[in-house]
PDB file of N, CA and C in Angstrom:
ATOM      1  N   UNK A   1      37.687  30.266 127.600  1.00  0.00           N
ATOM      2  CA  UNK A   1      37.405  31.249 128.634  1.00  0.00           C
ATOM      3  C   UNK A   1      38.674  32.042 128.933  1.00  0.00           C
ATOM      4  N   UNK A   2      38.423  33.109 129.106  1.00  0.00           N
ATOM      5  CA  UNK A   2      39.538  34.120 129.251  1.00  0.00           C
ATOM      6  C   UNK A   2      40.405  33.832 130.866  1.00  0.00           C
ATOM      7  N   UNK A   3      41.543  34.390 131.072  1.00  0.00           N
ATOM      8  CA  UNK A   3      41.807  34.181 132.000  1.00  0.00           C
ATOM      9  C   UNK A   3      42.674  35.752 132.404  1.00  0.00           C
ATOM     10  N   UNK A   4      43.604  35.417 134.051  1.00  0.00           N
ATOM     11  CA  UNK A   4      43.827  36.651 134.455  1.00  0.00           C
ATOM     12  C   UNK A   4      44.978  36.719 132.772  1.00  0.00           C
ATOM     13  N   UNK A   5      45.755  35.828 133.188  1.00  0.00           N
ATOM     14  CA  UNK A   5      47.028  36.260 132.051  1.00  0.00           C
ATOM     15  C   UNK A   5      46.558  37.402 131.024  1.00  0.00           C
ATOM     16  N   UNK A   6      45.363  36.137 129.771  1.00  0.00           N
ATOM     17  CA  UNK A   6      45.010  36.876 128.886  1.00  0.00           C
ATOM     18  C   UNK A   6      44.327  37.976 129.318  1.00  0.00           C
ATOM     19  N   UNK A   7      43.574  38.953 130.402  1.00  0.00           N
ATOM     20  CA  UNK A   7      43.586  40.239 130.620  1.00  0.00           C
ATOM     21  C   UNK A   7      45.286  40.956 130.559  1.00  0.00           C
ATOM     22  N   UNK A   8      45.915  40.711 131.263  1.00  0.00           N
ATOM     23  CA  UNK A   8      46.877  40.877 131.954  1.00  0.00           C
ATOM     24  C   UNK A   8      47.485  41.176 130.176  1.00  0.00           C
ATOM     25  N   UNK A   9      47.879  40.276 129.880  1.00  0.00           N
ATOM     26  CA  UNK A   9      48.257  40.449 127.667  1.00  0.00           C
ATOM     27  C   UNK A   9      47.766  41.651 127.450  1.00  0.00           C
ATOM     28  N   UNK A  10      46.076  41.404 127.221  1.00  0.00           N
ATOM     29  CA  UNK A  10      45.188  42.563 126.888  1.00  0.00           C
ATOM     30  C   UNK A  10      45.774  44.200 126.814  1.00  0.00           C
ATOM     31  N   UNK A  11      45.568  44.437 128.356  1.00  0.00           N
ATOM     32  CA  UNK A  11      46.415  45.418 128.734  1.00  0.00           C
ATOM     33  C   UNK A  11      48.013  45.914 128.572  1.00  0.00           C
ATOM     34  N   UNK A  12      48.777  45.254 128.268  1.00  0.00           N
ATOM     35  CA  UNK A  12      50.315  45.241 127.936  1.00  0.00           C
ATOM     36  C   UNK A  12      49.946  45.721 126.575  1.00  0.00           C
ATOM     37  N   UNK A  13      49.320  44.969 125.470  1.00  0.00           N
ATOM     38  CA  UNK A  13      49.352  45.499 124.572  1.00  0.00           C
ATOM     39  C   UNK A  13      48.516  46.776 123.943  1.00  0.00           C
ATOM     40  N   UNK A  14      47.296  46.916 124.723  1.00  0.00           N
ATOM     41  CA  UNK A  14      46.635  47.645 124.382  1.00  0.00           C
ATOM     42  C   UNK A  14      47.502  49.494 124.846  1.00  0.00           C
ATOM     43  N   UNK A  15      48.443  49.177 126.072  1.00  0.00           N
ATOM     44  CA  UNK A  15      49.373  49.886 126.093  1.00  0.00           C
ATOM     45  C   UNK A  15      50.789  50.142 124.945  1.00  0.00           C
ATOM     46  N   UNK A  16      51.024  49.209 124.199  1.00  0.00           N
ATOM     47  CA  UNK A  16      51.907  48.854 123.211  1.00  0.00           C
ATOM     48  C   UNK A  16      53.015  48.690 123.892  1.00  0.00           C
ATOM     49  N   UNK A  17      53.178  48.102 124.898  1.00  0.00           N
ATOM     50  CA  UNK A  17      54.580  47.675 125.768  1.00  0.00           C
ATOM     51  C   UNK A  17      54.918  46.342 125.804  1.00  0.00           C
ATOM     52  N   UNK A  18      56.237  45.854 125.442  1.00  0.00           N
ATOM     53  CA  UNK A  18      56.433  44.282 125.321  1.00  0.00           C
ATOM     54  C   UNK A  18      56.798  43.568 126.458  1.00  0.00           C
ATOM     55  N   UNK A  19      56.856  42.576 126.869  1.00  0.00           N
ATOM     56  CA  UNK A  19      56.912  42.156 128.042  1.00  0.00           C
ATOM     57  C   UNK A  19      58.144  42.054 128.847  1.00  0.00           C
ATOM     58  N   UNK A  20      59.037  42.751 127.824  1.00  0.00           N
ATOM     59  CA  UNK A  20      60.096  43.093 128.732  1.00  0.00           C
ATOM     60  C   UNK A  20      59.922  44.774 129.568  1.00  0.00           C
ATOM     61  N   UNK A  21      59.411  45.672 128.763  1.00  0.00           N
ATOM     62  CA  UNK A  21      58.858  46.893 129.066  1.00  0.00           C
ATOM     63  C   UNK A  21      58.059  46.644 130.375  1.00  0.00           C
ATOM     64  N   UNK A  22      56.853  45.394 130.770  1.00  0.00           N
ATOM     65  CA  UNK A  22      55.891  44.863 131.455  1.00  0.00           C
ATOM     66  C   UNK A  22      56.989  44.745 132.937  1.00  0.00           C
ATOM     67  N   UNK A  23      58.068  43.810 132.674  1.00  0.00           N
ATOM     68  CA  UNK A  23      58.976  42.905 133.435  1.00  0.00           C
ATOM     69  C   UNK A  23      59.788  43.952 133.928  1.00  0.00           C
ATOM     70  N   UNK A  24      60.224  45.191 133.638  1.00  0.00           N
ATOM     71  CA  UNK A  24      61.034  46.141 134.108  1.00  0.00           C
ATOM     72  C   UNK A  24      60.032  47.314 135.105  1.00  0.00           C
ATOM     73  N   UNK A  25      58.451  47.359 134.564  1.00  0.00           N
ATOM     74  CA  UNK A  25      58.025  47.891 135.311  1.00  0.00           C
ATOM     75  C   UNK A  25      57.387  47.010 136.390  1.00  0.00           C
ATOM     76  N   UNK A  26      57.822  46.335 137.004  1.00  0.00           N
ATOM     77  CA  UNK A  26      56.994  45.489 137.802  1.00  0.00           C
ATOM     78  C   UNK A  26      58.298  44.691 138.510  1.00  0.00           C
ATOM     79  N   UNK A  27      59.466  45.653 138.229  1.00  0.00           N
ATOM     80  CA  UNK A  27      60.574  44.504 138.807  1.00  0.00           C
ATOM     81  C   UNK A  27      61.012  43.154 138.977  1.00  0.00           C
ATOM     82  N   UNK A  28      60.767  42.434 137.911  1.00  0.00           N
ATOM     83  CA  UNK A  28      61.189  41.013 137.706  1.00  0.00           C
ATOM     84  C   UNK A  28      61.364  40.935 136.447  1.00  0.00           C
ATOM     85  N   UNK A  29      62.196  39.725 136.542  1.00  0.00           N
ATOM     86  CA  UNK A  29      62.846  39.057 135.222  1.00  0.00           C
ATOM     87  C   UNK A  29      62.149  38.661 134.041  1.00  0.00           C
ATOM     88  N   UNK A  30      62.457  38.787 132.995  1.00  0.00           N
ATOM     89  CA  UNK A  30      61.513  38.628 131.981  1.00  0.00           C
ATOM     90  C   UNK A  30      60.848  37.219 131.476  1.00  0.00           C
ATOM     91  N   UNK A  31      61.834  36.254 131.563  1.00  0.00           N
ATOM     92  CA  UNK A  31      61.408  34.978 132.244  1.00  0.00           C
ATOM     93  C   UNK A  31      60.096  34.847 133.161  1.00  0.00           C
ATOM     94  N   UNK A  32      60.257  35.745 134.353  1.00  0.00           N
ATOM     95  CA  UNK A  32      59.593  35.824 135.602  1.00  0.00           C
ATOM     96  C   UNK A  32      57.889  36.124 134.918  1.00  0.00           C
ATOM     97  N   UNK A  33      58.295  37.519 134.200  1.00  0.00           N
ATOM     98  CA  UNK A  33      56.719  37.763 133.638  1.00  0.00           C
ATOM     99  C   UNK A  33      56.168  36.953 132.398  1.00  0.00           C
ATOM    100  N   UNK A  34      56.993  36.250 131.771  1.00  0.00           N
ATOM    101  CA  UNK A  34      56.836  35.594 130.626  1.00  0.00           C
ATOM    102  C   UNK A  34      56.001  34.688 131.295  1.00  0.00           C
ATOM    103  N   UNK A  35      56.353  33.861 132.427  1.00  0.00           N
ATOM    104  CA  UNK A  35      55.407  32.879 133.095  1.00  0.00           C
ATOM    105  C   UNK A  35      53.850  33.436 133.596  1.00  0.00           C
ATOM    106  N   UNK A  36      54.169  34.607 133.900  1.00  0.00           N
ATOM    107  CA  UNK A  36      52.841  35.266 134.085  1.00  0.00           C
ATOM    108  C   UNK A  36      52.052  35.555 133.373  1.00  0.00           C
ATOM    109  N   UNK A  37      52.433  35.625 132.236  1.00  0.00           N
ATOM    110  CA  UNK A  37      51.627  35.873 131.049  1.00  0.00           C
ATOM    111  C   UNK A  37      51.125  34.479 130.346  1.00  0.00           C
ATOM    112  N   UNK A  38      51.725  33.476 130.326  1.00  0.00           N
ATOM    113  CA  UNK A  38      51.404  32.211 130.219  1.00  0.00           C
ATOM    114  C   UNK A  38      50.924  31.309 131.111  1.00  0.00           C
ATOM    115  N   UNK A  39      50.644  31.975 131.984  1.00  0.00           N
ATOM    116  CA  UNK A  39      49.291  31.381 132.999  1.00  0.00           C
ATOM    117  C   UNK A  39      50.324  30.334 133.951  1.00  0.00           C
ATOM    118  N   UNK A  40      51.648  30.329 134.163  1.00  0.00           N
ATOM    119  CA  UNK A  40      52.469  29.270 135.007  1.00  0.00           C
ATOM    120  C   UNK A  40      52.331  29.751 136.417  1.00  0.00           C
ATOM    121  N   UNK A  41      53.195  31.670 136.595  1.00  0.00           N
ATOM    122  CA  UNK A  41      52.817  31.424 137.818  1.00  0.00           C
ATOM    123  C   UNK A  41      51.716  31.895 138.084  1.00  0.00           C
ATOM    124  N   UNK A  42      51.597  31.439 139.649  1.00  0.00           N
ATOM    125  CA  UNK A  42      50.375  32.216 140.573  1.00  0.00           C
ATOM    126  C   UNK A  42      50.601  33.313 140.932  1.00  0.00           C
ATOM    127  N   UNK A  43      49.748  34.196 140.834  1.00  0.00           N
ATOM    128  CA  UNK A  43      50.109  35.219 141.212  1.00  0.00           C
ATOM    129  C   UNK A  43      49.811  35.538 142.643  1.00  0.00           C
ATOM    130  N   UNK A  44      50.595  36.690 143.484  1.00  0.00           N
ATOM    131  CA  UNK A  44      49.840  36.725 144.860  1.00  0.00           C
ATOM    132  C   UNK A  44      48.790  38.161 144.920  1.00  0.00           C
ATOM    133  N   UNK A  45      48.274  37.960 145.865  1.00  0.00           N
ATOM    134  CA  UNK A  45      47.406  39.544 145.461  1.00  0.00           C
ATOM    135  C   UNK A  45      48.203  40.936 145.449  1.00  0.00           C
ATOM    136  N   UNK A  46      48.958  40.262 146.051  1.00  0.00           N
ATOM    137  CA  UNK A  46      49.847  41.319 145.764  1.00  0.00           C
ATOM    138  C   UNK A  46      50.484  41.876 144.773  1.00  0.00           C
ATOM    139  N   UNK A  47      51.027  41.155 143.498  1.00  0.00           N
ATOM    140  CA  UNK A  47      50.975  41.012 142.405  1.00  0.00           C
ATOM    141  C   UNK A  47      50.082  41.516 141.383  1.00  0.00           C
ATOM    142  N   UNK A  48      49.192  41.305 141.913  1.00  0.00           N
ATOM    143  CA  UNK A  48      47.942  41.738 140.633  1.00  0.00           C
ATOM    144  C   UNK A  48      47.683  42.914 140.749  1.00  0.00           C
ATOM    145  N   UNK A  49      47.612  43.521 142.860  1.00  0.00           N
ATOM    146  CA  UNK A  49      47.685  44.799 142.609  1.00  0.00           C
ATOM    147  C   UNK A  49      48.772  45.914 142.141  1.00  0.00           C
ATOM    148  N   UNK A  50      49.683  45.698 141.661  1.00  0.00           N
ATOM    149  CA  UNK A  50      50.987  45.727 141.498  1.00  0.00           C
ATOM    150  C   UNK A  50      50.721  46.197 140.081  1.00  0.00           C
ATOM    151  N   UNK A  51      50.218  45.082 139.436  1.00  0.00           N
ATOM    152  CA  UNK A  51      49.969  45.122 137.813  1.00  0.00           C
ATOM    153  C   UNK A  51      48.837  45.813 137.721  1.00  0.00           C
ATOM    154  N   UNK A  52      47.594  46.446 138.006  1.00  0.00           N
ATOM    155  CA  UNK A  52      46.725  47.078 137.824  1.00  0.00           C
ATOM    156  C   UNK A  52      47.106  48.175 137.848  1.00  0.00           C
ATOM    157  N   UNK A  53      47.882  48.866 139.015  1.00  0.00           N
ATOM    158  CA  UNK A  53      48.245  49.812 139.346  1.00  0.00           C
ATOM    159  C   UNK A  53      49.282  50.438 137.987  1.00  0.00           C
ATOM    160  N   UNK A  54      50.045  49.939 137.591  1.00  0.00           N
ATOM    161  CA  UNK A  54      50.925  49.891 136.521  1.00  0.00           C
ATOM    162  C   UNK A  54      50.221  49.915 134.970  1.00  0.00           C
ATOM    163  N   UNK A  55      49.079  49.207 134.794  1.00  0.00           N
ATOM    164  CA  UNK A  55      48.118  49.666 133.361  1.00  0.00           C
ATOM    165  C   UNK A  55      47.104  50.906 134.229  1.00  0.00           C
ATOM    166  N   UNK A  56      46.856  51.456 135.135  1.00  0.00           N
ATOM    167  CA  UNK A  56      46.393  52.684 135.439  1.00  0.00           C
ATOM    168  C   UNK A  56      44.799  52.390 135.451  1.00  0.00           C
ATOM    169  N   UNK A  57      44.391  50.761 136.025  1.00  0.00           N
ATOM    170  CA  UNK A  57      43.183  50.456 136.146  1.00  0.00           C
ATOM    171  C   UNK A  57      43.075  49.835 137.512  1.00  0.00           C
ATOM    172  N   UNK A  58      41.937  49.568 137.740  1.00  0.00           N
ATOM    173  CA  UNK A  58      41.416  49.187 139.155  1.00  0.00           C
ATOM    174  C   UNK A  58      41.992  47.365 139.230  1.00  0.00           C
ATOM    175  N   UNK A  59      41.958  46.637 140.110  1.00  0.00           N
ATOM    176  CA  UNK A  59      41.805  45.639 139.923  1.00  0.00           C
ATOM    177  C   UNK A  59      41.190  44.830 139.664  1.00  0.00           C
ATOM    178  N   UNK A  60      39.509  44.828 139.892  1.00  0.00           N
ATOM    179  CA  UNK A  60      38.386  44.256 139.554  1.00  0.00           C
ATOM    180  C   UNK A  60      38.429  44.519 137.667  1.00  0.00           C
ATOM    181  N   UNK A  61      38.955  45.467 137.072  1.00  0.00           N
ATOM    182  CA  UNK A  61      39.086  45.717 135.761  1.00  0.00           C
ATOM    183  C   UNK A  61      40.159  44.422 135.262  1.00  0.00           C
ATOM    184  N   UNK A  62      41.305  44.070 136.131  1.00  0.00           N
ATOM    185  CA  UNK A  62      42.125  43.433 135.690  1.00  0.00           C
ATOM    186  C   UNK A  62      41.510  42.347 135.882  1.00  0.00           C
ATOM    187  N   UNK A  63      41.272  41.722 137.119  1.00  0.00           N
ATOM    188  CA  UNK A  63      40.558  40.166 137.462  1.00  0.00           C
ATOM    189  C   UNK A  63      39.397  39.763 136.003  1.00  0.00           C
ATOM    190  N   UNK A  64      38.424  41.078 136.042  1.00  0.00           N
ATOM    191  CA  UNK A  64      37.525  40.897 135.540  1.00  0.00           C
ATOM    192  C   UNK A  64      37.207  39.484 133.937  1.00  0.00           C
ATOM    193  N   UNK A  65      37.381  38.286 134.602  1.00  0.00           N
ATOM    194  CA  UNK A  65      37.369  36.911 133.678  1.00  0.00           C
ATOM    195  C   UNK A  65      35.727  37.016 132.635  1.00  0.00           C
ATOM    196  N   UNK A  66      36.157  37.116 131.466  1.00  0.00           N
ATOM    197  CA  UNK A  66      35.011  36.574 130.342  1.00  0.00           C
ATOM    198  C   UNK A  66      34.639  37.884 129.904  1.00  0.00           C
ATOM    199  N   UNK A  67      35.206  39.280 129.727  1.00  0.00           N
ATOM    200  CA  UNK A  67      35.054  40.063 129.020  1.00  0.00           C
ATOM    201  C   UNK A  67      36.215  40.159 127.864  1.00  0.00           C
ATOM    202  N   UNK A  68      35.910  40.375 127.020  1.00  0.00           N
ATOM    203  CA  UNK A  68      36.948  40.662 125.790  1.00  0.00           C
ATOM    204  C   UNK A  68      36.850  41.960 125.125  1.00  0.00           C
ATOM    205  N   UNK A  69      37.368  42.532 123.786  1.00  0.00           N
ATOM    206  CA  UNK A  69      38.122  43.756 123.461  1.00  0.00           C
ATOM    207  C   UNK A  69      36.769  43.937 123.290  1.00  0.00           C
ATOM    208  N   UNK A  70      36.197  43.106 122.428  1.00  0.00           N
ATOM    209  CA  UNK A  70      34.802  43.672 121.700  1.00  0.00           C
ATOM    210  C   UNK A  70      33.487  44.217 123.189  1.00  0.00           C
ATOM    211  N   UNK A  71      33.681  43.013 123.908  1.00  0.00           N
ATOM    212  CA  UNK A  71      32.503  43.318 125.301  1.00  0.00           C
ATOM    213  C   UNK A  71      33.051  44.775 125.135  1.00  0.00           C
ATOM    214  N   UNK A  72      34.528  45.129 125.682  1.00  0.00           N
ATOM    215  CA  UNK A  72      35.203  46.686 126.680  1.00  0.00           C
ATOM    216  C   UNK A  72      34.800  47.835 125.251  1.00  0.00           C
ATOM    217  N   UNK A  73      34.762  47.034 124.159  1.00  0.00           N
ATOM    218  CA  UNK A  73      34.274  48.140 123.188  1.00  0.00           C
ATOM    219  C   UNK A  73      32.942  48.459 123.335  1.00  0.00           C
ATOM    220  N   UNK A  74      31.759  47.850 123.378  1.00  0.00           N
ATOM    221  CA  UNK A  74      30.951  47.574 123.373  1.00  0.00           C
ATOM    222  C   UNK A  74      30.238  48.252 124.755  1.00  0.00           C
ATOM    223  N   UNK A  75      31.047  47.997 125.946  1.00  0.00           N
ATOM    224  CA  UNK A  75      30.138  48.789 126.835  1.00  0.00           C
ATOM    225  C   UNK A  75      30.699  50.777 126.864  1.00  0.00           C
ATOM    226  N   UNK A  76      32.228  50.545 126.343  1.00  0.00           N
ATOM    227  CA  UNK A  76      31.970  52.617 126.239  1.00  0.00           C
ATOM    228  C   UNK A  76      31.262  52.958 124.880  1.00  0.00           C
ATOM    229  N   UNK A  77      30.669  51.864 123.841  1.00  0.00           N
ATOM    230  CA  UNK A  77      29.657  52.682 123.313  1.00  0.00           C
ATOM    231  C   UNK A  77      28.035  52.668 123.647  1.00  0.00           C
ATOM    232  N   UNK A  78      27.918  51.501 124.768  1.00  0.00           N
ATOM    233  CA  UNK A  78      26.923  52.183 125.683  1.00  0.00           C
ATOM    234  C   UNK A  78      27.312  53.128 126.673  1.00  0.00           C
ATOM    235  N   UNK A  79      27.889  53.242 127.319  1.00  0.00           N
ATOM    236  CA  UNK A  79      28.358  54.357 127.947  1.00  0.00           C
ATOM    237  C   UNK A  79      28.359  55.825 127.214  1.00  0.00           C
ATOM    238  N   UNK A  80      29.380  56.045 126.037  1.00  0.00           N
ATOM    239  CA  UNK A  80      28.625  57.089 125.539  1.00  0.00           C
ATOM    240  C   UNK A  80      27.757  57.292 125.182  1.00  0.00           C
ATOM    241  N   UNK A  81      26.917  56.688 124.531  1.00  0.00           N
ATOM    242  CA  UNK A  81      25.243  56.774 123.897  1.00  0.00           C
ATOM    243  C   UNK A  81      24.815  57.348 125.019  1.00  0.00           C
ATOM    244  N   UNK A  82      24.739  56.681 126.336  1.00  0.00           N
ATOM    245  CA  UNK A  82      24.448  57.132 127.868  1.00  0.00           C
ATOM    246  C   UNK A  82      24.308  58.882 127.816  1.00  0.00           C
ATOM    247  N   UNK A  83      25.961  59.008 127.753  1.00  0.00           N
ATOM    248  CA  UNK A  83      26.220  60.169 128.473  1.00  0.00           C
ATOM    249  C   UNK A  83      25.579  60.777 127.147  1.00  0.00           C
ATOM    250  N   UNK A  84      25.892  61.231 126.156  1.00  0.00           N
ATOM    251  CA  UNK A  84      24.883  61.853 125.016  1.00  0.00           C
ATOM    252  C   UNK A  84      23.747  61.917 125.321  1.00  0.00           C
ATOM    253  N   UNK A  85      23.153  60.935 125.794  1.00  0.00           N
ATOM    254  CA  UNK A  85      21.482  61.061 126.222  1.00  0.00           C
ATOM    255  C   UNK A  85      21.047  62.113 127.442  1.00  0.00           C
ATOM    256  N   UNK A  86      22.546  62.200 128.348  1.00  0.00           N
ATOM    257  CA  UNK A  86      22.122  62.813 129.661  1.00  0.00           C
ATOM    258  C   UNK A  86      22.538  64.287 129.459  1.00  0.00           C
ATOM    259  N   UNK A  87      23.631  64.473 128.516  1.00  0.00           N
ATOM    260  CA  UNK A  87      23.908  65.531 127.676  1.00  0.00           C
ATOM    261  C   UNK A  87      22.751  66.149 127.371  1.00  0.00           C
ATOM    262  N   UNK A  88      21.712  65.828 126.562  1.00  0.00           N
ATOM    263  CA  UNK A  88      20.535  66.260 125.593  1.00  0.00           C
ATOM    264  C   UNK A  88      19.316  66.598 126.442  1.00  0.00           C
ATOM    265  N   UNK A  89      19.521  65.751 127.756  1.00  0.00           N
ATOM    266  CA  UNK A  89      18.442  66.592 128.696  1.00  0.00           C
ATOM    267  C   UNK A  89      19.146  67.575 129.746  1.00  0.00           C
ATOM    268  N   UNK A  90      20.583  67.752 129.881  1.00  0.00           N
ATOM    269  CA  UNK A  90      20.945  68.927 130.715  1.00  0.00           C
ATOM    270  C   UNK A  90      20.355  70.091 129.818  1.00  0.00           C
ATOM    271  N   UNK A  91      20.529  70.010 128.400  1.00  0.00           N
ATOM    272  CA  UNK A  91      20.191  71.366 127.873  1.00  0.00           C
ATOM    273  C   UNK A  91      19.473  71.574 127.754  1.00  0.00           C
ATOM    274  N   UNK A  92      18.225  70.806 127.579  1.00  0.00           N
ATOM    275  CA  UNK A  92      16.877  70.764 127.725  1.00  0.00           C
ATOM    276  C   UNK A  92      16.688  71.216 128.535  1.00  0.00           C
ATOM    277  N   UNK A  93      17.288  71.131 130.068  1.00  0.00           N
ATOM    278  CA  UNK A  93      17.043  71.600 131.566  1.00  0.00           C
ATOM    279  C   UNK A  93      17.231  72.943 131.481  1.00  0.00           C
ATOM    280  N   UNK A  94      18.342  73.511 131.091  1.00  0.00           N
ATOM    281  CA  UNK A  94      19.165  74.432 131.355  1.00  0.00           C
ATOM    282  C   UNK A  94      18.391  75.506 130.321  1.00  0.00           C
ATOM    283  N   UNK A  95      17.841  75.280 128.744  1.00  0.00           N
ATOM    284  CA  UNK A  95      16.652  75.873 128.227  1.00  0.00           C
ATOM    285  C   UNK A  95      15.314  76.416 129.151  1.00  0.00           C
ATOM    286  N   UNK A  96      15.095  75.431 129.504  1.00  0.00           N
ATOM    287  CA  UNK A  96      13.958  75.484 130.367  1.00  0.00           C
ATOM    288  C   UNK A  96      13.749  76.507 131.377  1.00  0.00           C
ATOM    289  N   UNK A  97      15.013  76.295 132.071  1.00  0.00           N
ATOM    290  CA  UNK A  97      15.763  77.401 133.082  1.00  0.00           C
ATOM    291  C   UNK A  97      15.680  79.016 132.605  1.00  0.00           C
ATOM    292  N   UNK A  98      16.356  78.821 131.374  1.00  0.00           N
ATOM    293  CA  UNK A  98      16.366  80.293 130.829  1.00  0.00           C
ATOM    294  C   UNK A  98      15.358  80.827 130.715  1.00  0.00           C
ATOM    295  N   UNK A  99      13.851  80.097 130.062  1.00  0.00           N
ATOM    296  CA  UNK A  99      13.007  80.141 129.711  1.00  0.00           C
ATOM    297  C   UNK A  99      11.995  80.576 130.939  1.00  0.00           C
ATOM    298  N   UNK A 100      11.941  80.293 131.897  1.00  0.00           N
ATOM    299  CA  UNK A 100      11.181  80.303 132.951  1.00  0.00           C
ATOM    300  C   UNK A 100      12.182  81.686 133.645  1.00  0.00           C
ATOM    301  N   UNK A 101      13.457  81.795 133.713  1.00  0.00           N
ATOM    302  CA  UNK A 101      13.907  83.220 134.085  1.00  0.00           C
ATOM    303  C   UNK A 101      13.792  84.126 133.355  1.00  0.00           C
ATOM    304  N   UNK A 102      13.697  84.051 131.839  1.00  0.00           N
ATOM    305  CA  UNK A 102      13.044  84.914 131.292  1.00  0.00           C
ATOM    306  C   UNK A 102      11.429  85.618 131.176  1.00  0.00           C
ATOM    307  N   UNK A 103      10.551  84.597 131.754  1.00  0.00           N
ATOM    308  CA  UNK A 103       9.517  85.043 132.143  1.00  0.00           C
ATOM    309  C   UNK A 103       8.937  86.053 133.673  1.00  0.00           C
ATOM    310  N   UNK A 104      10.187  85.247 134.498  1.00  0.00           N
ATOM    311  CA  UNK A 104      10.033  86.010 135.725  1.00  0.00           C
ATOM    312  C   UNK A 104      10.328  87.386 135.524  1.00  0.00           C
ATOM    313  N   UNK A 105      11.120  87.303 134.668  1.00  0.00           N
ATOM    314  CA  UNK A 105      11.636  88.930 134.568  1.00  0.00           C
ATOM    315  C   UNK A 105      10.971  89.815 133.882  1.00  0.00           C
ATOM    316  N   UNK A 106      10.094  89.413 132.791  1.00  0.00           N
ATOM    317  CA  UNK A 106       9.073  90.315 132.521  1.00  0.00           C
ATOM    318  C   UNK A 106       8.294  90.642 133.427  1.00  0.00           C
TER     319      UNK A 106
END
């Protein structure tokens, strides 16, 4: 089962920053984050919001325990399929539109 750390990894790398890069933006010792990343220390909430804020995600994204690369892949290609779908009926709408102002105007 996944934990905060391994999110916490996730994100560092999916940024391509090493954990000293991690440890300088977050003001502590590299030691300090090395433990954080290896699940030693606790973190306080304060902390986590600290680190969310710093990968440029929410915190519930960071907490978020038992999703992995493939799930976060997996739901923006439902997500786009989504928006493509809602795409294909704006223009449909927006046809329609034309279509019906073009009649008024005759």
């Amino acid at each position: 089962m996944k934990t905060l750390a391994d999110n916490i990894r996730y994100y560092r790398n999916l940024k391509g920053w090493s954990q000293e890069d991690m440890a300088d933006k977050l003001g502590v010792s590299l030691p300090t984050y090395s433990r954080i990343e290896r699940n030693i220390n606790t973190m306080p909430f304060k902390r986590i919001v600290q680190v969310a804020k710093v990968f440029g995600i929410t915190t519930s994204e960071l907490v978020s325990i038992g999703k992995n690369k493939n799930d976060h892949l997996q739901e923006n290609q439902e997500l786009k399929k989504t928006i493509a779908e809602k795409e294909k009926e704006i223009i449909l709408l927006q046809k329609r539109i034309i279509e019906l102002l073009d009649k008024k105007i005759r």
